[in-house]
C-alpha atoms as a PDB file:
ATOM      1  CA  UNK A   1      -1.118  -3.162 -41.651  1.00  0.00           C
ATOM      2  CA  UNK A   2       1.778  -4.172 -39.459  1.00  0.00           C
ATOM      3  CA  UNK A   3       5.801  -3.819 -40.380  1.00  0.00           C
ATOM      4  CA  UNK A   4       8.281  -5.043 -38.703  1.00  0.00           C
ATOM      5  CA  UNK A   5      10.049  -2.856 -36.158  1.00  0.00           C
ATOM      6  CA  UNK A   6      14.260  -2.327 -36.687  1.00  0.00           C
ATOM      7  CA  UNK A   7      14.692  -5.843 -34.717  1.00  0.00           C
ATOM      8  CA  UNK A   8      13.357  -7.961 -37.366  1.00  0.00           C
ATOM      9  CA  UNK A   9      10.219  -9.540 -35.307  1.00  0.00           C
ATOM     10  CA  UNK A  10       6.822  -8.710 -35.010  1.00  0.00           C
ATOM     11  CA  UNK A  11       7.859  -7.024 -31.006  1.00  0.00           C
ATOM     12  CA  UNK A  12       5.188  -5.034 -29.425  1.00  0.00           C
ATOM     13  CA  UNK A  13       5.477  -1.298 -28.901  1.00  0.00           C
ATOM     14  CA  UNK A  14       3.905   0.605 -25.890  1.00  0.00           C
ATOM     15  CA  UNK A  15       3.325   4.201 -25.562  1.00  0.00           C
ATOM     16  CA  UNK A  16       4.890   5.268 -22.186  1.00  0.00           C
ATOM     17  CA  UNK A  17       2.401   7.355 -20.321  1.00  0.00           C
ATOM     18  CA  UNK A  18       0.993   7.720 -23.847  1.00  0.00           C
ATOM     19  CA  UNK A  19       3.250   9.777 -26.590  1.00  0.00           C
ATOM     20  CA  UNK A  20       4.959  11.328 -23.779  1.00  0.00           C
ATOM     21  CA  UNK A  21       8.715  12.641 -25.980  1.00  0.00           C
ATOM     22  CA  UNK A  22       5.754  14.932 -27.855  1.00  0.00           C
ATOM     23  CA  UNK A  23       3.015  15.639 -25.282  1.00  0.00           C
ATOM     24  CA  UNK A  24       2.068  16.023 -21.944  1.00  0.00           C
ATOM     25  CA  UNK A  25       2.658  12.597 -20.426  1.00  0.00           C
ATOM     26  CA  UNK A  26      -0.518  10.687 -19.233  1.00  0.00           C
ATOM     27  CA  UNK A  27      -2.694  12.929 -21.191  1.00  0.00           C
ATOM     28  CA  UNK A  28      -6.145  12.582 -23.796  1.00  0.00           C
ATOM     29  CA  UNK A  29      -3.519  14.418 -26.397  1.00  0.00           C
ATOM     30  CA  UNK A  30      -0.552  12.065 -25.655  1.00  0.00           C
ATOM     31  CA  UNK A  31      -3.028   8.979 -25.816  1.00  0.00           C
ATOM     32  CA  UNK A  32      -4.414  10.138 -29.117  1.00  0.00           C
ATOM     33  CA  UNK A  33      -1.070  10.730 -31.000  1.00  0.00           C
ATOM     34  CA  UNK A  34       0.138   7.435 -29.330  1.00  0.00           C
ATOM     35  CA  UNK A  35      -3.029   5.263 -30.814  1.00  0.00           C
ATOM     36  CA  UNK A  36      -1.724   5.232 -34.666  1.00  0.00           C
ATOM     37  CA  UNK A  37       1.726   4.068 -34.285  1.00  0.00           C
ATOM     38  CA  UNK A  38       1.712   1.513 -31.001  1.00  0.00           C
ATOM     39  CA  UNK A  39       0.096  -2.041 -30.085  1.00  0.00           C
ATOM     40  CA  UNK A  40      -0.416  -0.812 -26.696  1.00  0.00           C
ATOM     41  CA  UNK A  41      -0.263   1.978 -24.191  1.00  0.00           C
ATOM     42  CA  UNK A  42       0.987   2.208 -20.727  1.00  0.00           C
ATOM     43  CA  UNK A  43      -0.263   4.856 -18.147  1.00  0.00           C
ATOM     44  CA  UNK A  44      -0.830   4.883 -14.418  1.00  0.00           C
ATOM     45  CA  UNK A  45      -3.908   5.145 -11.708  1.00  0.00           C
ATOM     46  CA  UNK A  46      -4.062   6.790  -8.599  1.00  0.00           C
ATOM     47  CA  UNK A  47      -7.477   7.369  -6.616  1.00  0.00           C
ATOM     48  CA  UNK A  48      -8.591  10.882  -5.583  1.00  0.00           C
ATOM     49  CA  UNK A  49      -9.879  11.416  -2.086  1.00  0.00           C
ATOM     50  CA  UNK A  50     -13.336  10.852  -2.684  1.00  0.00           C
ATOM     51  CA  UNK A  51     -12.802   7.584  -4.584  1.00  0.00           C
ATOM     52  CA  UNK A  52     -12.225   8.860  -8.240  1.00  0.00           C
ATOM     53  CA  UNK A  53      -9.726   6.946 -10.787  1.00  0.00           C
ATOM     54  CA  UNK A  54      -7.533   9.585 -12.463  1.00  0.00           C
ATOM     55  CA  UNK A  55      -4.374   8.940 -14.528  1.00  0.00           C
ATOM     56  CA  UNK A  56      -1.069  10.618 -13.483  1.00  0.00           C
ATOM     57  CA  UNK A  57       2.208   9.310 -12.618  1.00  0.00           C
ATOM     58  CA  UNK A  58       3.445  11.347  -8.927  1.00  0.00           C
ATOM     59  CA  UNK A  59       1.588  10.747  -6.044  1.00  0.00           C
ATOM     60  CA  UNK A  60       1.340  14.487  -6.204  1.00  0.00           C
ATOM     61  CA  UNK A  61       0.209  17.082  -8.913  1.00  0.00           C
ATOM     62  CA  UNK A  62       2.853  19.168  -8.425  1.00  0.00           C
ATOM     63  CA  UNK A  63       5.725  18.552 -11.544  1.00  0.00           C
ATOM     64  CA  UNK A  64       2.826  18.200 -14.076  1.00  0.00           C
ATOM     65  CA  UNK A  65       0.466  20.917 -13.366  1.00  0.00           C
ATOM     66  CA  UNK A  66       0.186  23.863 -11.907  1.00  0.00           C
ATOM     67  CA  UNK A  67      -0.576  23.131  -8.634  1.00  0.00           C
ATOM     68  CA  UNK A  68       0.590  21.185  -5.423  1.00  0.00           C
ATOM     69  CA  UNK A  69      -0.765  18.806  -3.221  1.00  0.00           C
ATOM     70  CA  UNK A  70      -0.910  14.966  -2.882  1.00  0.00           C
ATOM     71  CA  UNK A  71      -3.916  13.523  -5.277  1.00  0.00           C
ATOM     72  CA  UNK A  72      -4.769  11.454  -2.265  1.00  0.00           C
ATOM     73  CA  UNK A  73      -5.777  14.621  -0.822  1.00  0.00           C
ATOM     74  CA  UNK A  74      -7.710  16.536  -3.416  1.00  0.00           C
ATOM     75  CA  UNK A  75     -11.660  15.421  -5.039  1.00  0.00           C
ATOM     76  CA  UNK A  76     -12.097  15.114  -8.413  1.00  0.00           C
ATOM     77  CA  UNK A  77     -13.479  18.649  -8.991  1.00  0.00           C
ATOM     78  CA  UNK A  78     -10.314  20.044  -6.977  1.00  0.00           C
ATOM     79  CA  UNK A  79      -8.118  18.004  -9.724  1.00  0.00           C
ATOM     80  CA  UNK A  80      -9.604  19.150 -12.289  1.00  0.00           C
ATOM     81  CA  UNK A  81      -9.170  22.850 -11.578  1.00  0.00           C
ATOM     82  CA  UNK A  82      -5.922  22.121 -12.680  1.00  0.00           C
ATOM     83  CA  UNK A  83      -3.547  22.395 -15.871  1.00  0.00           C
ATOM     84  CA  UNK A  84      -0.771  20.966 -17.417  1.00  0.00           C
ATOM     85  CA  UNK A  85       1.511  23.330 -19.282  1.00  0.00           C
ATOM     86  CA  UNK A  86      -0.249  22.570 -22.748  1.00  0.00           C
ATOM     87  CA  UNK A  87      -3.649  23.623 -20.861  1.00  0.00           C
ATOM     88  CA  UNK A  88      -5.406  19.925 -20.250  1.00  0.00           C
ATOM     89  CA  UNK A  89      -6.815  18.588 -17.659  1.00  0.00           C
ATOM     90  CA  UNK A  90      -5.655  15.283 -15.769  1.00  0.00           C
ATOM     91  CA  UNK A  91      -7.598  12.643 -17.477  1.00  0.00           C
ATOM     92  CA  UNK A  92     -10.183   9.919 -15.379  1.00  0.00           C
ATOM     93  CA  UNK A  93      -9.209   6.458 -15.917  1.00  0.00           C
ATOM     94  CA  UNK A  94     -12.704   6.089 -18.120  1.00  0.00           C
ATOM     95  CA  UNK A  95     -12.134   8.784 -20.494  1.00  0.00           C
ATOM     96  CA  UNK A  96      -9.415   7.134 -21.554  1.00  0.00           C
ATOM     97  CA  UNK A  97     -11.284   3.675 -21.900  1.00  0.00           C
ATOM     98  CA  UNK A  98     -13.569   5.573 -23.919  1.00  0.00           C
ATOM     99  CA  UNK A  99     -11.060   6.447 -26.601  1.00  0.00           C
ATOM    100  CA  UNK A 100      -9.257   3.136 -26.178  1.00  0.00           C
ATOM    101  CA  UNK A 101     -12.040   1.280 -26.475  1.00  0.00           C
ATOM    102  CA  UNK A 102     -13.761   1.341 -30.327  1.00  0.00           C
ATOM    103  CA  UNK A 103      -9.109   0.444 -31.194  1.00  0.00           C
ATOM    104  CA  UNK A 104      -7.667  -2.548 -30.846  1.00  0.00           C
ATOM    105  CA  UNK A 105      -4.706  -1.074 -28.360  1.00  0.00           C
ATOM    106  CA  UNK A 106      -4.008  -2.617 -25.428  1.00  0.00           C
ATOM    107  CA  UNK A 107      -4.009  -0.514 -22.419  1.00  0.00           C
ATOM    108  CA  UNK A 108      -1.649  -1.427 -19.771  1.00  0.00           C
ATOM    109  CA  UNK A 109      -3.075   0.044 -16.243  1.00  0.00           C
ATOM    110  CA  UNK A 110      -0.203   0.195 -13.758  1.00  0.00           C
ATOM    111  CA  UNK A 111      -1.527   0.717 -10.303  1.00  0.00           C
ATOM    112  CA  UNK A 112       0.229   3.480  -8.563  1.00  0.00           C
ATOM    113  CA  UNK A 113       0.388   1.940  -4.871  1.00  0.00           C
ATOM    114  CA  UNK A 114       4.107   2.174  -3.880  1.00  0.00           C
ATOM    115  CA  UNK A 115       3.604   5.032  -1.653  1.00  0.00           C
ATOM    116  CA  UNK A 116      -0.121   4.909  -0.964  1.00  0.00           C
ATOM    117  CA  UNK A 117      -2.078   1.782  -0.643  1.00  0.00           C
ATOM    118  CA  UNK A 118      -4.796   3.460  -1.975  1.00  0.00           C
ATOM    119  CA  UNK A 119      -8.115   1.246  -0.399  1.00  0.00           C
ATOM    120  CA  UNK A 120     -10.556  -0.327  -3.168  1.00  0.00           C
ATOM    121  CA  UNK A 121      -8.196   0.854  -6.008  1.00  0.00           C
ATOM    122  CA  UNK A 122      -8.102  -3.205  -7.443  1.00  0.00           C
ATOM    123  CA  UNK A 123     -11.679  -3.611  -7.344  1.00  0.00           C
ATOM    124  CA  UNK A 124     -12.467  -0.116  -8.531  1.00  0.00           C
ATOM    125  CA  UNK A 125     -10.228  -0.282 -11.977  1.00  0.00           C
ATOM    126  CA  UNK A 126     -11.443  -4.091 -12.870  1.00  0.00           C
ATOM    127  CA  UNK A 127     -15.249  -2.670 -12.389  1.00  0.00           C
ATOM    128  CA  UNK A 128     -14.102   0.284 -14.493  1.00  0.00           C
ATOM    129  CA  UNK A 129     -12.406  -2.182 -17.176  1.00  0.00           C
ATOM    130  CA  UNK A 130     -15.247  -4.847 -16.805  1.00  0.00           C
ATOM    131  CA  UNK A 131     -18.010  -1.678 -17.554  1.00  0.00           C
ATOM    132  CA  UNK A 132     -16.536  -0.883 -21.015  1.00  0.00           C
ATOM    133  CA  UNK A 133     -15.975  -5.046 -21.517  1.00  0.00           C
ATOM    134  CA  UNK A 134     -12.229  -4.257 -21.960  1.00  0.00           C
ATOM    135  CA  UNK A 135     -11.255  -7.099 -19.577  1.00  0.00           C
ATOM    136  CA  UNK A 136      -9.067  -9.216 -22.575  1.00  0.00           C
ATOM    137  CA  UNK A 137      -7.638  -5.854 -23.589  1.00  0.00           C
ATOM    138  CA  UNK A 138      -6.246  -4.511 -20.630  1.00  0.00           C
ATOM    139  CA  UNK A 139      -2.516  -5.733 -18.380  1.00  0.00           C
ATOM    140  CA  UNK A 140      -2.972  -4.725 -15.081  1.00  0.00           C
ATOM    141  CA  UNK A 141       0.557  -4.112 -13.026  1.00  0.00           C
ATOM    142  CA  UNK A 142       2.429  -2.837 -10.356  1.00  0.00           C
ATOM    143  CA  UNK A 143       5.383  -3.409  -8.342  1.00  0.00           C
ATOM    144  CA  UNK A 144       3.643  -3.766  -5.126  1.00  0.00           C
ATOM    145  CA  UNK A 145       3.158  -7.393  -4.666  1.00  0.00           C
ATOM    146  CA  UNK A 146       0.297  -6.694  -2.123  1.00  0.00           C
ATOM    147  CA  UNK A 147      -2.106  -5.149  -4.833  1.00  0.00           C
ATOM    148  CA  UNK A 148      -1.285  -7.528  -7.301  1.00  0.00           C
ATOM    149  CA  UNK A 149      -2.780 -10.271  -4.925  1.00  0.00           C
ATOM    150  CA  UNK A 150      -5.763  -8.280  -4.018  1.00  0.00           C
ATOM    151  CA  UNK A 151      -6.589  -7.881  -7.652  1.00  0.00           C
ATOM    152  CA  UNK A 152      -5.997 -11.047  -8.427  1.00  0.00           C
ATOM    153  CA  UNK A 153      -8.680 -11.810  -5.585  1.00  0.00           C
ATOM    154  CA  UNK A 154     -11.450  -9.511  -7.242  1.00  0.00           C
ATOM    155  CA  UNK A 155     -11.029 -10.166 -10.412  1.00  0.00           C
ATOM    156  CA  UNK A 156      -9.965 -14.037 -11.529  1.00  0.00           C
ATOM    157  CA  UNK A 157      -9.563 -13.555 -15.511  1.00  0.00           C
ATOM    158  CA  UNK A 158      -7.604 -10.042 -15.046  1.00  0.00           C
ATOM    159  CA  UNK A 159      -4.386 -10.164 -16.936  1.00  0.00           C
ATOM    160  CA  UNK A 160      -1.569  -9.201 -14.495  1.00  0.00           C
ATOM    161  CA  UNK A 161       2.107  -8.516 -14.836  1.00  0.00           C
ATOM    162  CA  UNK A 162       4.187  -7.802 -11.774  1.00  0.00           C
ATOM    163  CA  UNK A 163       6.445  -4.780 -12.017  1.00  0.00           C
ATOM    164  CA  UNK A 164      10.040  -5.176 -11.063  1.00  0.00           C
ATOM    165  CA  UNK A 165      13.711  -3.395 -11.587  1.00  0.00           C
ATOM    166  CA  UNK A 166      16.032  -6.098 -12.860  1.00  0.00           C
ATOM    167  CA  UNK A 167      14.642  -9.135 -10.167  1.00  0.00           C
ATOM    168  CA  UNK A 168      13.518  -9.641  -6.978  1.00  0.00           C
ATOM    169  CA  UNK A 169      13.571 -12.528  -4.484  1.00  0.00           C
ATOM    170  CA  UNK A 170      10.768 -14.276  -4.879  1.00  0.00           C
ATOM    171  CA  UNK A 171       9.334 -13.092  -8.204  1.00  0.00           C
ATOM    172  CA  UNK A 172       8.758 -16.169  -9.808  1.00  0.00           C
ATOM    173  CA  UNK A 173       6.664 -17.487  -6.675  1.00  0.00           C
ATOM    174  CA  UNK A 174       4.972 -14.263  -7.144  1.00  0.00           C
ATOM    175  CA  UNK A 175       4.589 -14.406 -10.711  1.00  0.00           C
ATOM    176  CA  UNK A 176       3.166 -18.140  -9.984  1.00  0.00           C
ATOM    177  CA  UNK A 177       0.637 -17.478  -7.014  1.00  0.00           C
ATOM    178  CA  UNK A 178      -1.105 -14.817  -9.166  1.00  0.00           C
ATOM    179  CA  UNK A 179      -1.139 -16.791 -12.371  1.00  0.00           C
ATOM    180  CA  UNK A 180       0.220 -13.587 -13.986  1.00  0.00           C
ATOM    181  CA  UNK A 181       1.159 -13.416 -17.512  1.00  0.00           C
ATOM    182  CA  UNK A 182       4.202 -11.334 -17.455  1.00  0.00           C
ATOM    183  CA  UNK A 183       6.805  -9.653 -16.088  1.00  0.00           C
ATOM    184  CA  UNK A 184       7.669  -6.037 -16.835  1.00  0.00           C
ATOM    185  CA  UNK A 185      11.259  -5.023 -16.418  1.00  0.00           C
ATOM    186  CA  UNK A 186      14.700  -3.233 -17.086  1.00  0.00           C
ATOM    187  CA  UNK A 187      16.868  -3.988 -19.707  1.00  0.00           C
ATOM    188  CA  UNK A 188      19.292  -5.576 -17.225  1.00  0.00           C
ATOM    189  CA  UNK A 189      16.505  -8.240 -16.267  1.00  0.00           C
ATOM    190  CA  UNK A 190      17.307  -9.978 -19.432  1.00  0.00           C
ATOM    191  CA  UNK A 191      19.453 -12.722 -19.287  1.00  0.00           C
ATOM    192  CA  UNK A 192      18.731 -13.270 -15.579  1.00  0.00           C
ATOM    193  CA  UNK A 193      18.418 -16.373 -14.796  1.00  0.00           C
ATOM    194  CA  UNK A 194      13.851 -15.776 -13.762  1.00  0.00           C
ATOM    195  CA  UNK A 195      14.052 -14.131 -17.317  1.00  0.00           C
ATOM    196  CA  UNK A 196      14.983 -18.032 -18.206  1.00  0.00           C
ATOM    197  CA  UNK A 197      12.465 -19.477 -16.173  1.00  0.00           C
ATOM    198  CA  UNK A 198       9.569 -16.883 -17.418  1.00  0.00           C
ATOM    199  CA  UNK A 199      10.368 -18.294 -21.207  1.00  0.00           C
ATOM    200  CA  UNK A 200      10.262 -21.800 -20.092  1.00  0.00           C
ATOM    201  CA  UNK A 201       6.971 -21.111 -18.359  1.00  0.00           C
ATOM    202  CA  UNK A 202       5.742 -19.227 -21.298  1.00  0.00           C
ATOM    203  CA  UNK A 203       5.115 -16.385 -19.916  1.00  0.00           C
ATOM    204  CA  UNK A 204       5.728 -12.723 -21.292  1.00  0.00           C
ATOM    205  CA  UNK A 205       8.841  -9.841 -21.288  1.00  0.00           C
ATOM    206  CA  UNK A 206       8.352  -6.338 -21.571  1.00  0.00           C
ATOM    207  CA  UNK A 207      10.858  -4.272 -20.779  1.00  0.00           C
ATOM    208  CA  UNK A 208      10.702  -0.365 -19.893  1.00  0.00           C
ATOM    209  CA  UNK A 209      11.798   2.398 -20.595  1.00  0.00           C
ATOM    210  CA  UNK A 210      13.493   2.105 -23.713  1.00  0.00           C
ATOM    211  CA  UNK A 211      14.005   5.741 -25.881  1.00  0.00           C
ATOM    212  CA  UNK A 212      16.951   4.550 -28.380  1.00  0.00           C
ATOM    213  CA  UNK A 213      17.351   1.336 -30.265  1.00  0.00           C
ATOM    214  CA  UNK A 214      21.110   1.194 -29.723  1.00  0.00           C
ATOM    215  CA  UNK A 215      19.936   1.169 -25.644  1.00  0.00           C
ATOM    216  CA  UNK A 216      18.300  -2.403 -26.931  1.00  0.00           C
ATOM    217  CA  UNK A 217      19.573  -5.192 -25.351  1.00  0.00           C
ATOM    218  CA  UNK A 218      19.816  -9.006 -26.331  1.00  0.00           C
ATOM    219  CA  UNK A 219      16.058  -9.423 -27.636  1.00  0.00           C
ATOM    220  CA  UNK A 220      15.413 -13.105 -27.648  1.00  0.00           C
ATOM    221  CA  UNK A 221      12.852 -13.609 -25.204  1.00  0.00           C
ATOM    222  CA  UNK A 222      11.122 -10.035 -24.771  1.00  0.00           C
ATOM    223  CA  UNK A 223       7.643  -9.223 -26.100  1.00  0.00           C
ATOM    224  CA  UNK A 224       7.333  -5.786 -25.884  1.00  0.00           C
ATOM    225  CA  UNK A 225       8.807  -2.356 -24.882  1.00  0.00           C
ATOM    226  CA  UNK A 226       7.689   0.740 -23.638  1.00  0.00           C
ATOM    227  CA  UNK A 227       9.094   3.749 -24.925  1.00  0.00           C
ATOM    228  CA  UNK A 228       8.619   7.660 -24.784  1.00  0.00           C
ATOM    229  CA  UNK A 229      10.277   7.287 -28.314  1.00  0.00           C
ATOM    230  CA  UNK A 230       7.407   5.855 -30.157  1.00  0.00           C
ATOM    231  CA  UNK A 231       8.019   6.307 -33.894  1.00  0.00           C
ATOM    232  CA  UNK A 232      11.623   5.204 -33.295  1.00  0.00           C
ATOM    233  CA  UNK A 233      10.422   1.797 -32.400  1.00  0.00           C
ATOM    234  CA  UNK A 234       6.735   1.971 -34.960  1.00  0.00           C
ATOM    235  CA  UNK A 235       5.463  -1.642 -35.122  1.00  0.00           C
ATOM    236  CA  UNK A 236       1.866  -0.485 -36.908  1.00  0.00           C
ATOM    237  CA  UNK A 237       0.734   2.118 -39.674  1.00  0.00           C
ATOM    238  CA  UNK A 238      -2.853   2.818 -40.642  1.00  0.00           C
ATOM    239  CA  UNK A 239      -4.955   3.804 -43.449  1.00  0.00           C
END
């Protein structure tokens, strides 16, 4: 049973990197306690050196576990050797589309390719997403333009949104080559005059990362936001 959120409007919520104010960010425990409160959850994909999707934020391991190294450089069994300081493991991208998947959360996948254009990583998460059949469920994004074309590519009903701060030249051409169906920014994107042209196109705002509702700004036009602050923003209670 939905309620409306502080705002007024039926706004979606996303968990950002799961319930990350109370857990571990990008972790199974942080997904689950997300899960009751949110209409979607945000988390990011990086590939391990022998091809493996795993979910962390840094290109390396080294602020959320305890160990060091670039992921790029470590297998799967090397990764998960390691800890987080509440004892988990970093997650693979398909144990968490097994828990997402029997919801009705989205999951937004943001492709972690601004330092490392990690080879296969578009076709790899769509086969991932297409093996569960959680293709209208999940956004795919990222701010690197080059990946968002590539996906687009391999996988011609993925839904995309292209990451940016508050604007870039040439978003909307971006935003209109892919056929994406949103844009995922800062607070100070709003009012910008591509945050205009994204309404009239009908196309969707989420903004990130949001932890306070006083930090809200002007919220005609935006869809969703993604907060570390979840039950300060709950859009959805269940029995």
């Amino acid at each position: 049973m939905r309620r409306l959120p502080p705002w007024g409007n039926d706004m979606s919520i996303y968990a950002h990197r799961g319930y990350s104010a109370k857990y571990p960010e990008n972790t199974i425990s942080a997904f689950k306690a997300a899960m009751p409160h949110v209409d979607g959850i945000e988390l990011d994909v990086q590939l391990t050196r022998d091809g493996r999707l795993v979910v962390i934020h840094d290109e390396t391991v080294d602020r959320t576990t305890n160990g060091s190294g670039f992921v790029k450089d470590m297998t799967l069994r090397q990764l998960r050797l390691l800890r987080t300081d509440s004892g988990e493991r970093i997650p693979t991208l398909e144990e968490v589309l097994v828990l997402i998947e029997p919801s009705d959360v989205t999951l937004n996948i943001e492709l972690k390719t601004d330092q490392f254009d990690y080879e296969g990583i578009e076709y790899l998460t769509w086969l991932a997403v297409t093996e569960f059949k959680l293709e209208e469920r999940v956004v795919f994004s990222s701010f690197n333009p080059d990946t968002l074309v590539r996906l687009r590519d391999v996988a011609r009903d993925a839904r995309i949104a292209v990451l940016t701060g508050d604007g870039h030249p040439g978003l909307i051409d971006l935003v209109e080559r892919i056929g994406a169906e949103a844009v995922h920014a800062q607070s100070e994107f709003v009012g910008t005059r591509d945050a205009a042209t994204l309404r009239e196109q009908n196309r969707l705002l989420r903004l990130y990362t949001i932890n306070d509702p006083s930090e809200l700004p002007d919220m005609t036009g935006v869809d969703a936001i993604m907060t570390d602050e979840i039950e300060r923003f709950q859009s959805k209670s269940r029995h």
